[in-house]
C-alpha atoms as a PDB file:
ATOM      1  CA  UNK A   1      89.776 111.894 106.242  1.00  0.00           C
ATOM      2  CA  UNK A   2      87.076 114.220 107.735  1.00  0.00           C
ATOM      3  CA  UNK A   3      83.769 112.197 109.251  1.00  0.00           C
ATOM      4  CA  UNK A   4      85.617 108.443 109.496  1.00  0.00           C
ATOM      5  CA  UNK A   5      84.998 106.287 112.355  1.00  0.00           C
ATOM      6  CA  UNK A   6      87.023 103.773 113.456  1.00  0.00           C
ATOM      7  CA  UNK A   7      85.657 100.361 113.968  1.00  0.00           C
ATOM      8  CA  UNK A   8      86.563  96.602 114.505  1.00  0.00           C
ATOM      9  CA  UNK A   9      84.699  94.360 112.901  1.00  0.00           C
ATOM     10  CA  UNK A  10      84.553  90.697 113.796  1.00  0.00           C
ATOM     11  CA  UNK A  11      82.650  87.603 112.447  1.00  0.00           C
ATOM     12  CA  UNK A  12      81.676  84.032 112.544  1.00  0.00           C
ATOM     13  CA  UNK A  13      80.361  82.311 109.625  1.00  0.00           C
ATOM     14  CA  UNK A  14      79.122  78.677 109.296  1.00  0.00           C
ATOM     15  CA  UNK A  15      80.199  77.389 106.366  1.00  0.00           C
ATOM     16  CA  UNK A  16      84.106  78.131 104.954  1.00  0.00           C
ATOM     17  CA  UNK A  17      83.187  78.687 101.393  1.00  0.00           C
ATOM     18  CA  UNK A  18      81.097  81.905 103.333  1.00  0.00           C
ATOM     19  CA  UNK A  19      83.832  82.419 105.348  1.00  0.00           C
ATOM     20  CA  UNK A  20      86.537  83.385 102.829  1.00  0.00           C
ATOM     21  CA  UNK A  21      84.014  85.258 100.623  1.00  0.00           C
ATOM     22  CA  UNK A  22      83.231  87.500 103.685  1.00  0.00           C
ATOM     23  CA  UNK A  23      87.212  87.464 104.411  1.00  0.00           C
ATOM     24  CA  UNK A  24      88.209  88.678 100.780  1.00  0.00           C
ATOM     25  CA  UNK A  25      85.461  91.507 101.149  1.00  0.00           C
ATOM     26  CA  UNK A  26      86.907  92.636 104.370  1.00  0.00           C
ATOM     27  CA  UNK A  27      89.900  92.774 103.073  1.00  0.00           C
ATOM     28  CA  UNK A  28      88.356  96.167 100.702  1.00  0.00           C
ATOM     29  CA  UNK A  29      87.780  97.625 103.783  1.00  0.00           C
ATOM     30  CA  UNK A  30      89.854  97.527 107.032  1.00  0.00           C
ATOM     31  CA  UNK A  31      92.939  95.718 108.104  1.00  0.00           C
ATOM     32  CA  UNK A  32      93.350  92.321 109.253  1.00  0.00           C
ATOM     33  CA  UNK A  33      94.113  92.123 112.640  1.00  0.00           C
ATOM     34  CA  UNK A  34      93.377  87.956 113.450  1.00  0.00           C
ATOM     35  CA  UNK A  35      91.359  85.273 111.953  1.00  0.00           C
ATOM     36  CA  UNK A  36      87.930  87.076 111.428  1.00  0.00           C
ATOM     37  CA  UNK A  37      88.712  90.425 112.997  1.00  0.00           C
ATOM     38  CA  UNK A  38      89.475  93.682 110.849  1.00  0.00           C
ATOM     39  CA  UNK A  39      89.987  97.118 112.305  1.00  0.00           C
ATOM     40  CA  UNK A  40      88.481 100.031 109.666  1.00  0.00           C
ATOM     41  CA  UNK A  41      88.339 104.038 109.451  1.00  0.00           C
ATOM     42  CA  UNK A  42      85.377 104.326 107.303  1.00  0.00           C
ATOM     43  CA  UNK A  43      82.811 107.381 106.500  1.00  0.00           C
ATOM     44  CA  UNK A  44      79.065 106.357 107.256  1.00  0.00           C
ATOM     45  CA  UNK A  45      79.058 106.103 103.250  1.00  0.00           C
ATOM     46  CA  UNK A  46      81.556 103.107 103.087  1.00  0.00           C
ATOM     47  CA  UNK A  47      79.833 101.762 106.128  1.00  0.00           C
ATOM     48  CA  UNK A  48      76.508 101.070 104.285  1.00  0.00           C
ATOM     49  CA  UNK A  49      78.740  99.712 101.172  1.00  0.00           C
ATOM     50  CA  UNK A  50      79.780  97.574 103.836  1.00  0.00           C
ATOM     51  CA  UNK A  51      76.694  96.346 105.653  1.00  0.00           C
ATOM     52  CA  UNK A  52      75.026  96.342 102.286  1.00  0.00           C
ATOM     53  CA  UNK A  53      77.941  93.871 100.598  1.00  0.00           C
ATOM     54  CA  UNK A  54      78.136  91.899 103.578  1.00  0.00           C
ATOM     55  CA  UNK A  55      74.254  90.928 103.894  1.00  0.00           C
ATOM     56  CA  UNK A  56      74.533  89.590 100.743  1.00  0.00           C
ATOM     57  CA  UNK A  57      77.248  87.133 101.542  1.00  0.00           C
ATOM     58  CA  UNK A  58      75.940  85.711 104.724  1.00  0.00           C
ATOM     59  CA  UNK A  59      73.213  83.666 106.144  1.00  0.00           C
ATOM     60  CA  UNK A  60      71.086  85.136 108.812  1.00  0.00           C
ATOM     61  CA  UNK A  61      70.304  82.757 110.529  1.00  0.00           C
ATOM     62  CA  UNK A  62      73.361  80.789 110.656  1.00  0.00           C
ATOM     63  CA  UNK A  63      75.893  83.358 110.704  1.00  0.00           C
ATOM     64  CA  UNK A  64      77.340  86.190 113.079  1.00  0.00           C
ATOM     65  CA  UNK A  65      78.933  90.007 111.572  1.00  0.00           C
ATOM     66  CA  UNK A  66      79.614  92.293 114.642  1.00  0.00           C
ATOM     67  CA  UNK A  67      80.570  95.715 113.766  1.00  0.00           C
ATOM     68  CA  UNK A  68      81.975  97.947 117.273  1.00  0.00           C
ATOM     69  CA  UNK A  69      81.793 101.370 116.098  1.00  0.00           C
ATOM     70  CA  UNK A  70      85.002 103.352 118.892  1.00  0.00           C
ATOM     71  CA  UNK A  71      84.281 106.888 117.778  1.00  0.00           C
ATOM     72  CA  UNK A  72      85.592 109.501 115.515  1.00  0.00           C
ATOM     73  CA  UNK A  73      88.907 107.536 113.993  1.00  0.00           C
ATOM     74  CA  UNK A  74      90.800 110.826 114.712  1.00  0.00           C
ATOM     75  CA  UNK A  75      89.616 111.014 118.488  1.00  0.00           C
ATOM     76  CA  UNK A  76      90.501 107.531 119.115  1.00  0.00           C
ATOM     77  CA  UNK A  77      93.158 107.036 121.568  1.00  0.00           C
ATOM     78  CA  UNK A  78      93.612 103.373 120.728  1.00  0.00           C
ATOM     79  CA  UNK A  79      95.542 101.407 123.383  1.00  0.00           C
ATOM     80  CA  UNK A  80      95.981  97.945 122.474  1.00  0.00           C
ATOM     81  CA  UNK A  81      97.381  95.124 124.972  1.00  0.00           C
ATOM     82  CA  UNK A  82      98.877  92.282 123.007  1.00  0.00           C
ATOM     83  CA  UNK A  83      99.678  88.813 124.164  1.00  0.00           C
ATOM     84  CA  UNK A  84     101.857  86.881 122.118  1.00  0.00           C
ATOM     85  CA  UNK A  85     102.480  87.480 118.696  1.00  0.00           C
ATOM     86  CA  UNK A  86     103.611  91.128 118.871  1.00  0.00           C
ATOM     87  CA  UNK A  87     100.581  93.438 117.467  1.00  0.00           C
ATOM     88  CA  UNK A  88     101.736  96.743 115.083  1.00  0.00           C
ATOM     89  CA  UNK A  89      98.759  99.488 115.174  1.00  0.00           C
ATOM     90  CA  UNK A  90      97.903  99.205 111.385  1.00  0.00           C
ATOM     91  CA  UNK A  91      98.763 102.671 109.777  1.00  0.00           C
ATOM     92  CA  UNK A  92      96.461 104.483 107.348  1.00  0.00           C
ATOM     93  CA  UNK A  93      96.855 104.066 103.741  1.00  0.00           C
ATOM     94  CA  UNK A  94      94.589 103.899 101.031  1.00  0.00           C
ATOM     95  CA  UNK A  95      92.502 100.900  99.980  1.00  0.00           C
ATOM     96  CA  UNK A  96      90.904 100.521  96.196  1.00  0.00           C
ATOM     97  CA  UNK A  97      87.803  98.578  95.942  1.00  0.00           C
END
């Protein structure tokens, strides 16, 4: 899809009932790569929908969202070392909300 960027998102949040809120909301928007990491193609619009879902669910001042924005999701020449648990690079696919 034209205008997507890829990004991995990754978060720490105090308190579990928080935690799997935030998870199951994630899950809408990326794929789950480890505990409280996802990896998302998203358009700037599903971004905000994001942010905006995600402030709502967590407490400022107790918990952590970082969002790594890697560039254009087509442009990305994602090389990923695993260690481990053997990693498969998620593939695209559609996600309903």
């Amino acid at each position: 899809m034209a205008n997507e960027r890829l990004y991995v998102v990754t978060y720490d949040i105090a308190e579990p009932k928080r935690w799997r809120r935030v998870f199951k909301t994630m899950k809408g928007y990326g794929h789950w790569l480890q505990l409280s990491v996802f990896q998302c193609r998203l358009t700037a619009r599903r971004r905000a929908e994001m942010i905006g879902r995600l402030e709502k669910l967590i407490r400022l001042a107790e918990d952590h969202v970082l969002i790594i924005d890697l560039g254009p999701a087509d442009r990305v020449d994602l090389h990923v070392e695993s260690l481990g648990k053997g990693y498969e690079i998620p593939t695209r696919q559609a996600i309903i909300v």
